[in-house]
C-alpha atoms as a PDB file:
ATOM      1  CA  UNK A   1      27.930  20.492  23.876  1.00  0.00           C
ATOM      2  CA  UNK A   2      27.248  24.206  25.353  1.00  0.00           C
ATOM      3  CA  UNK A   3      28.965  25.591  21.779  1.00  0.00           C
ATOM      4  CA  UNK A   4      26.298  23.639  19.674  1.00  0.00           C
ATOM      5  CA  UNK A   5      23.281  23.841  22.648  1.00  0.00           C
ATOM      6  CA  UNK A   6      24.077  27.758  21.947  1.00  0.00           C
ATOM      7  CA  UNK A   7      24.226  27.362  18.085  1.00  0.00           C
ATOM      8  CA  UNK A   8      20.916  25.272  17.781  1.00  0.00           C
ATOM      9  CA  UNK A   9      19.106  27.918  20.983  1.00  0.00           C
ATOM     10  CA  UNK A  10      19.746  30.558  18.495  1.00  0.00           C
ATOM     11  CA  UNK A  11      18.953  28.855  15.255  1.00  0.00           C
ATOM     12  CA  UNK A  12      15.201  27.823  17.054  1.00  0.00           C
ATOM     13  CA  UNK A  13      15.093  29.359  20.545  1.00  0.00           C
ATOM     14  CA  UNK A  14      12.963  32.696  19.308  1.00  0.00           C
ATOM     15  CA  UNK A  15      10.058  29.742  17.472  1.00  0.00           C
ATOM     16  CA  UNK A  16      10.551  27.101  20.634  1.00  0.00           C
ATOM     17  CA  UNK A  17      10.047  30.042  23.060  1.00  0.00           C
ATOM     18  CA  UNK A  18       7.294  31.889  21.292  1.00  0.00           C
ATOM     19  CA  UNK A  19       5.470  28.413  20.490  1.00  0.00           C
ATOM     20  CA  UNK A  20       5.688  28.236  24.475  1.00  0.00           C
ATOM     21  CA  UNK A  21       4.626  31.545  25.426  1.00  0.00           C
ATOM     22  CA  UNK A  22       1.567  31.177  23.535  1.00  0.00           C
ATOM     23  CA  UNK A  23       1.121  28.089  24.883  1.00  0.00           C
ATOM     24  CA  UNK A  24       0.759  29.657  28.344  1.00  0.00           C
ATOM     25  CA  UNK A  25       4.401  29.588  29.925  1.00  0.00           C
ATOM     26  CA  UNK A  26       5.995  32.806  30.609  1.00  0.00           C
ATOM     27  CA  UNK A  27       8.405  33.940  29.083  1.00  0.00           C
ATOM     28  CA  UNK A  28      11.113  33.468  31.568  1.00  0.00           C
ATOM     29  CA  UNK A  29      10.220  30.220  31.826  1.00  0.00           C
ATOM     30  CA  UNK A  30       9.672  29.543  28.067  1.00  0.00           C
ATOM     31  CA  UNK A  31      13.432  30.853  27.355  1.00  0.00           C
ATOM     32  CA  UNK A  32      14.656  28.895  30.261  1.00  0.00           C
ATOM     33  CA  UNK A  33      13.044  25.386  28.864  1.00  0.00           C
ATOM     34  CA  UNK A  34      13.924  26.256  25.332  1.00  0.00           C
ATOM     35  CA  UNK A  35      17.566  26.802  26.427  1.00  0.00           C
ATOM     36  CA  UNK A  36      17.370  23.045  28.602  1.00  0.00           C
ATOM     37  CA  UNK A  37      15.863  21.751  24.961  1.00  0.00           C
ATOM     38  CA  UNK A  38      19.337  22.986  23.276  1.00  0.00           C
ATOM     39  CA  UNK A  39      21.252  21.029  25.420  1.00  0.00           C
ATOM     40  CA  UNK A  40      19.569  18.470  24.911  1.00  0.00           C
ATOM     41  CA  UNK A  41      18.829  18.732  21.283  1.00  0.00           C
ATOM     42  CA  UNK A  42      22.881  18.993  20.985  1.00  0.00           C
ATOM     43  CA  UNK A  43      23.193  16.266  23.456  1.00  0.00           C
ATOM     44  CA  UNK A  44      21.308  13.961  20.808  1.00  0.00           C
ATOM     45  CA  UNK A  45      22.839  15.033  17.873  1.00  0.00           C
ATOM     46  CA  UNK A  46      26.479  14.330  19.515  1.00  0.00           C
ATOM     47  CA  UNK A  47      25.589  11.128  20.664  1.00  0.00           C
ATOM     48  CA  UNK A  48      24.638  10.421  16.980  1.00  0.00           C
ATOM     49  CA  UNK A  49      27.595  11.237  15.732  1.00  0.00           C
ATOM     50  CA  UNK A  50      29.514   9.300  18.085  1.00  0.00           C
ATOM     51  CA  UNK A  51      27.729   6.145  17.492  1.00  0.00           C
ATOM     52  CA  UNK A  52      27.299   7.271  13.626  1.00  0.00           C
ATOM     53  CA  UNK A  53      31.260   7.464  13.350  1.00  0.00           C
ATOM     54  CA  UNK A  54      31.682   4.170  15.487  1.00  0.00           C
ATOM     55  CA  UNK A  55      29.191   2.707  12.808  1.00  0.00           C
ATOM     56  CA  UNK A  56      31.561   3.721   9.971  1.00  0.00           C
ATOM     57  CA  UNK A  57      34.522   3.067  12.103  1.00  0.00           C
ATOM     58  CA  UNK A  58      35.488   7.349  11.502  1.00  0.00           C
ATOM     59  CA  UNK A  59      38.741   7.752  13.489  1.00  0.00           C
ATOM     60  CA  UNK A  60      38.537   9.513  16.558  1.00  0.00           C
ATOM     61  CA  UNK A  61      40.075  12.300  15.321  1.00  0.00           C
ATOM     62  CA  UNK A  62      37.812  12.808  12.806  1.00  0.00           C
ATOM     63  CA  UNK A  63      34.692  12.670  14.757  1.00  0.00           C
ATOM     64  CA  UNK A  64      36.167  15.048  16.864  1.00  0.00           C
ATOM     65  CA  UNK A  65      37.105  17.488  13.718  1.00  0.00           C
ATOM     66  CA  UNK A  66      32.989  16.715  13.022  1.00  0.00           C
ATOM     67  CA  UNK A  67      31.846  18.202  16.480  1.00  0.00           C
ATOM     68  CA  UNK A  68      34.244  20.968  15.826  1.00  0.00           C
ATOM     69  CA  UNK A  69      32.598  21.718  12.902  1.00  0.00           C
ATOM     70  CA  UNK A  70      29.178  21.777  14.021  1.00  0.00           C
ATOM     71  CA  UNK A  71      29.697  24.069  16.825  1.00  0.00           C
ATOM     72  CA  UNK A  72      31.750  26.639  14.755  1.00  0.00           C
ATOM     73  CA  UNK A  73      29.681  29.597  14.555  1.00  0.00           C
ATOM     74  CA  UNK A  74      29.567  29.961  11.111  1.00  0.00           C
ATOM     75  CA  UNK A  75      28.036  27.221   9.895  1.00  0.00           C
ATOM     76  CA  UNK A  76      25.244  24.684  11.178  1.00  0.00           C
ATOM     77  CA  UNK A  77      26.224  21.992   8.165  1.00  0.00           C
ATOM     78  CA  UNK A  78      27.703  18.669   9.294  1.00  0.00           C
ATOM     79  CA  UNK A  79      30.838  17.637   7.565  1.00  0.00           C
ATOM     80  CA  UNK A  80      31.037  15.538   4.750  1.00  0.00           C
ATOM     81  CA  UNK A  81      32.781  12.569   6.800  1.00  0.00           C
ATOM     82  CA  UNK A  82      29.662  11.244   8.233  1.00  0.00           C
ATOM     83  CA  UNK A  83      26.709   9.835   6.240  1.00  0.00           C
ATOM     84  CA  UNK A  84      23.882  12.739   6.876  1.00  0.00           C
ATOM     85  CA  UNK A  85      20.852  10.537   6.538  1.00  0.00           C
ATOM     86  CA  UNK A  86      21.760   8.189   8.570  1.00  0.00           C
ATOM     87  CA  UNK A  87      22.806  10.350  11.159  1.00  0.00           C
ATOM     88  CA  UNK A  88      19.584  12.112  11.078  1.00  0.00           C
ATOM     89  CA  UNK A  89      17.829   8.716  11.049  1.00  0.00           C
ATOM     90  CA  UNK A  90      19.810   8.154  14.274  1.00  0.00           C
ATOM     91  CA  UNK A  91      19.555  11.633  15.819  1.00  0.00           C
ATOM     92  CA  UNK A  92      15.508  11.660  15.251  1.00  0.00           C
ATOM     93  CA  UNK A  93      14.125   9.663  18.048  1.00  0.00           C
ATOM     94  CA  UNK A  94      16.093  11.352  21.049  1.00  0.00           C
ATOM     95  CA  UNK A  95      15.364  14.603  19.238  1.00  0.00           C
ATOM     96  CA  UNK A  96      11.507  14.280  18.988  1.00  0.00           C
ATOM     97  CA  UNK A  97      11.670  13.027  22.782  1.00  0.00           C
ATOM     98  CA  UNK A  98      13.195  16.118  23.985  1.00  0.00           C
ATOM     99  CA  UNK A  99      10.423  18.101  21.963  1.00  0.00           C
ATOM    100  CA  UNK A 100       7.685  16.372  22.665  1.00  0.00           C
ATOM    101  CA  UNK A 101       9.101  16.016  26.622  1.00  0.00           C
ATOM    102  CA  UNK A 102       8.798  20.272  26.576  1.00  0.00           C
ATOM    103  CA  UNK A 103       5.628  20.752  24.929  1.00  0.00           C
ATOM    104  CA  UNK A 104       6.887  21.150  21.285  1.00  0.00           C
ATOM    105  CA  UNK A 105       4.981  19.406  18.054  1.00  0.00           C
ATOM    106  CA  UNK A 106       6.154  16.642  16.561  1.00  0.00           C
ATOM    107  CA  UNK A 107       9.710  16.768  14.678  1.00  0.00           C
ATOM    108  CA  UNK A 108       8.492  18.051  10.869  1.00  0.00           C
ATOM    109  CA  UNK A 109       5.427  19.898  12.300  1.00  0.00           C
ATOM    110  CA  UNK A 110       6.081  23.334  11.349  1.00  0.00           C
ATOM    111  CA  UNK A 111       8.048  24.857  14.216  1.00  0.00           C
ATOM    112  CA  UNK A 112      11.396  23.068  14.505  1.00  0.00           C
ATOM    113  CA  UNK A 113      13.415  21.906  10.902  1.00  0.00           C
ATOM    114  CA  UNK A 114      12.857  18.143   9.923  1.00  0.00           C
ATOM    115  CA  UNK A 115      15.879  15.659  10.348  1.00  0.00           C
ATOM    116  CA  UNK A 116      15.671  14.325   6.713  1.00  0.00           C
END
């Protein structure tokens, strides 16, 4: 989880914790609540995948090869052994709670990418 927490901080830390600066946080704070939103965020998207793979009855080993994969640093593209829409479908809800649990607009409204 910290691997892909640190991948997705990176990928939208700088918009989460400008977004929250201007919003009136500081920005020690801001970058400290953005960071607790990664974790999160990768939390979610994990827990998808689990229950995604369980769903299409992936072998363990496989799902495991998937997390892998996501957390490499050089790419932020899921694998091709679980079905992507349906994992974003199932990532979306816990995803748009963490945002909207921080301060951050609704999943698709400008400042973090969509899940479809």
């Amino acid at each position: 989880v910290a691997s892909l927490a640190g991948k997705m901080a990176a990928a939208n830390g700088r918009a989460a914790t400008t977004y929250l600066t201007n919003q009136g946080l500081s920005r020690e704070d801001a970058e400290r609540v953005s960071g607790e939103a990664a974790r999160d965020m990768a939390a979610c998207q994990i827990d998808a995948m689990r229950a995604q793979a369980a769903e299409q009855s992936v072998p363990f080993e496989e799902l495991l090869d998937a997390i892998e994969a996501l957390s490499s640093p050089d790419t932020l593209v899921l694998p091709p052994t679980l079905d992507r829409h349906a994992l974003a479908e199932r990532a979306a809800p816990c995803m748009a709670d963490v945002q909207q649990r921080i301060g951050l607009p609704a999943p698709g409204g400008g400042l973090l990418p969509r899940t479809h």
